[in-house]
Protein backbone atom coordinates (compact mmCIF):
# COMPACT_ATOMS: atom_id res chain seq x y z
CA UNK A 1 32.68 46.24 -85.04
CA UNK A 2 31.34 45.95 -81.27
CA UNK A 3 32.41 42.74 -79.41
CA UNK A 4 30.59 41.83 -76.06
CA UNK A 5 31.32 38.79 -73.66
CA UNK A 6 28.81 38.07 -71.28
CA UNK A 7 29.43 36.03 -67.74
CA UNK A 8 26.82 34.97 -65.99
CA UNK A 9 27.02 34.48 -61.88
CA UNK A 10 24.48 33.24 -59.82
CA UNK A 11 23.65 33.78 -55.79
CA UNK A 12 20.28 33.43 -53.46
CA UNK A 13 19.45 35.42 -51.00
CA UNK A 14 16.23 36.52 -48.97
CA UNK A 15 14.52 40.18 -48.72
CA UNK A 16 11.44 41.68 -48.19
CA UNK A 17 10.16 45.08 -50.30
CA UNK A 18 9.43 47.81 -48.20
CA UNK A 19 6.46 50.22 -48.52
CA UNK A 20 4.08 47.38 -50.41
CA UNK A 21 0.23 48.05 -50.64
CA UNK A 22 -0.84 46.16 -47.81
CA UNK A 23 -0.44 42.28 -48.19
CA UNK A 24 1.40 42.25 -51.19
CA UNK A 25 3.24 38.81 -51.28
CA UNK A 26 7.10 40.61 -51.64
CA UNK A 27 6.17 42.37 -48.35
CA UNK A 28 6.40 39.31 -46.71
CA UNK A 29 10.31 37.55 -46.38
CA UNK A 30 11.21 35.31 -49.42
CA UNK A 31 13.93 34.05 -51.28
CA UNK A 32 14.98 33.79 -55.04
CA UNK A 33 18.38 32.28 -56.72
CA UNK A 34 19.16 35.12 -58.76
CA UNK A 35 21.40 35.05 -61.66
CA UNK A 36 23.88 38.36 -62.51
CA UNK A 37 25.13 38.41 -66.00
CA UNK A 38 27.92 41.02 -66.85
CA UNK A 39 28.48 42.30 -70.46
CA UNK A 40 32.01 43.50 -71.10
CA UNK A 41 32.67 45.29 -74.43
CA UNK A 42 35.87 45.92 -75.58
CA UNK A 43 38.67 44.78 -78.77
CA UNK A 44 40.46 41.74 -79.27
CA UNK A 45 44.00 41.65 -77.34
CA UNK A 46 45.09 37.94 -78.08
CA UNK A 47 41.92 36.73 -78.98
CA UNK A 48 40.22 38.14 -75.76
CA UNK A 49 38.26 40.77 -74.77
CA UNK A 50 39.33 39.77 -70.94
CA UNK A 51 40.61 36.98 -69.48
CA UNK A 52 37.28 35.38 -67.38
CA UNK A 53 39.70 33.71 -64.52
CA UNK A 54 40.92 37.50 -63.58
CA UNK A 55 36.95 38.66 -63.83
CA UNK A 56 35.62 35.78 -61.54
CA UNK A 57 38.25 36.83 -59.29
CA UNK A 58 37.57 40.17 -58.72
CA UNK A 59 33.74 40.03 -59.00
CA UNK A 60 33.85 36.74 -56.50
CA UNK A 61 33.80 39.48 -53.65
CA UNK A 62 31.22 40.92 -54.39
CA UNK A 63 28.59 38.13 -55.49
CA UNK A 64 29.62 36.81 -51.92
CA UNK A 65 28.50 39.72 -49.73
CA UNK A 66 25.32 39.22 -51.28
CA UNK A 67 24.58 35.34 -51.67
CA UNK A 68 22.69 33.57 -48.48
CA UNK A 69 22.23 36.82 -47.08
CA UNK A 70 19.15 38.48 -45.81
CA UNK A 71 19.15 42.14 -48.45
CA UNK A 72 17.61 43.86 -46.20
CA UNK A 73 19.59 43.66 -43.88
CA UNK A 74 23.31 44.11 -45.15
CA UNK A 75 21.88 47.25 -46.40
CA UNK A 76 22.32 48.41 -43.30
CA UNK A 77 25.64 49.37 -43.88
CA UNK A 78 27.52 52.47 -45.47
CA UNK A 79 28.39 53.27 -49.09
CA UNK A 80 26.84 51.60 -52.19
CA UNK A 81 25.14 48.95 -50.02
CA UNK A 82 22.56 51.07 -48.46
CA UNK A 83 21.15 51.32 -51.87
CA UNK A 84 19.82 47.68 -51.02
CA UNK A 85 17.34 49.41 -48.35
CA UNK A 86 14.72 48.76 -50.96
CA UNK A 87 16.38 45.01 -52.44
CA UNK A 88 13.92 44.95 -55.85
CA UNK A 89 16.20 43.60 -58.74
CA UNK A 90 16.21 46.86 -60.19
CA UNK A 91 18.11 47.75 -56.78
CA UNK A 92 20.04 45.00 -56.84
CA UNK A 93 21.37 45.93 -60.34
CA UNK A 94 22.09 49.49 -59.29
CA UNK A 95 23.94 48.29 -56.90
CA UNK A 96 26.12 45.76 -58.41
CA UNK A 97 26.75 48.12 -61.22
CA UNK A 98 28.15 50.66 -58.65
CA UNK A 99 29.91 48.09 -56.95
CA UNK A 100 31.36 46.54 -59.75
CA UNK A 101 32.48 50.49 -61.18
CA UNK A 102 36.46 49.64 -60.52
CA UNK A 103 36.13 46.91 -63.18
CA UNK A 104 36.53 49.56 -65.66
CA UNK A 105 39.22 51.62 -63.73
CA UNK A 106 41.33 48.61 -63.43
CA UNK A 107 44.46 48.63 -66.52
CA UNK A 108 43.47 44.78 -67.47
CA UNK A 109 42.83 45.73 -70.49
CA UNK A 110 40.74 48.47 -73.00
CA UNK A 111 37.83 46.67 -72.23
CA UNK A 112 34.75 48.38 -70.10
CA UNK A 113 31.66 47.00 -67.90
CA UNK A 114 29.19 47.59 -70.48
CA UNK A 115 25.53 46.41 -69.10
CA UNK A 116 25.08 44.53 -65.32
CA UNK A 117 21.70 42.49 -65.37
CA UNK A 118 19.78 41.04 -62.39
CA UNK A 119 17.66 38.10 -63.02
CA UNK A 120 14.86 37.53 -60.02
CA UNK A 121 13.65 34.85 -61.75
CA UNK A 122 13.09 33.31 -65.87
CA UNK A 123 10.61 36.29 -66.28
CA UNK A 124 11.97 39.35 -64.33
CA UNK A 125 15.00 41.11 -64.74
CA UNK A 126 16.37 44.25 -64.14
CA UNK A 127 19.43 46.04 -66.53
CA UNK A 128 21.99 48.79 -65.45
CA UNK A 129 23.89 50.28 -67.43
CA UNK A 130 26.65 53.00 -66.93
């Protein structure tokens, strides 16, 4: 048997998409209040497949270089975030799943980050998956 836990995070934040046919409506800057939900699979130790307080703390970094930011342009910056030099949600997903990679590498338990999902809004979403 496969057990999942999901926790769902939420941010907003403000981008434009680059390289849009010519006045497309994302070309222009706009907001959404995304919502990140991250799957972790993994056995029972106690009951738990991971303690949520010890998630929320280590994932509370990274949901806070994003939210009330402008995408485009923290992606200025080196490593993972440049990725965000195009901010669509499927982007946004990549990113946070490569951001997020130590979750697995950390010994809290014989659980692993199994699927990162990006909501831009109720009817768009993006999935990464390692």
């Amino acid at each position: 048997m496969k057990l999942y836990l999901t926790r769902r995070y939420t941010f907003e934040a403000a981008h434009r998409l680059i390289g849009m046919r010519d006045r497309h409506r994302c070309s222009r800057p706009h907001g959404h209040n995304y919502a990140v939900e991250l799957t972790i699979a993994g056995p029972l130790l106690n009951g738990l497949i991971i303690d949520v307080g010890d998630l929320d703390v280590s994932v509370a970094p990274v949901i806070a270089r994003l939210d009330h930011n402008d995408l485009n342009e923290i992606a200025k910056g080196d490593g993972p975030i440049s990725i965000l030099a195009q901010p669509s949600v499927e982007n946004i997903a990549r990113y946070l799943l490569e951001a997020l990679g130590f979750l697995s590498a950390k010994s809290m338990g014989a659980w692993k980050l199994h699927r990162v999902r990006v909501y831009e809004n109720a009817s768009i979403w993006a999935d990464a998956v390692p």
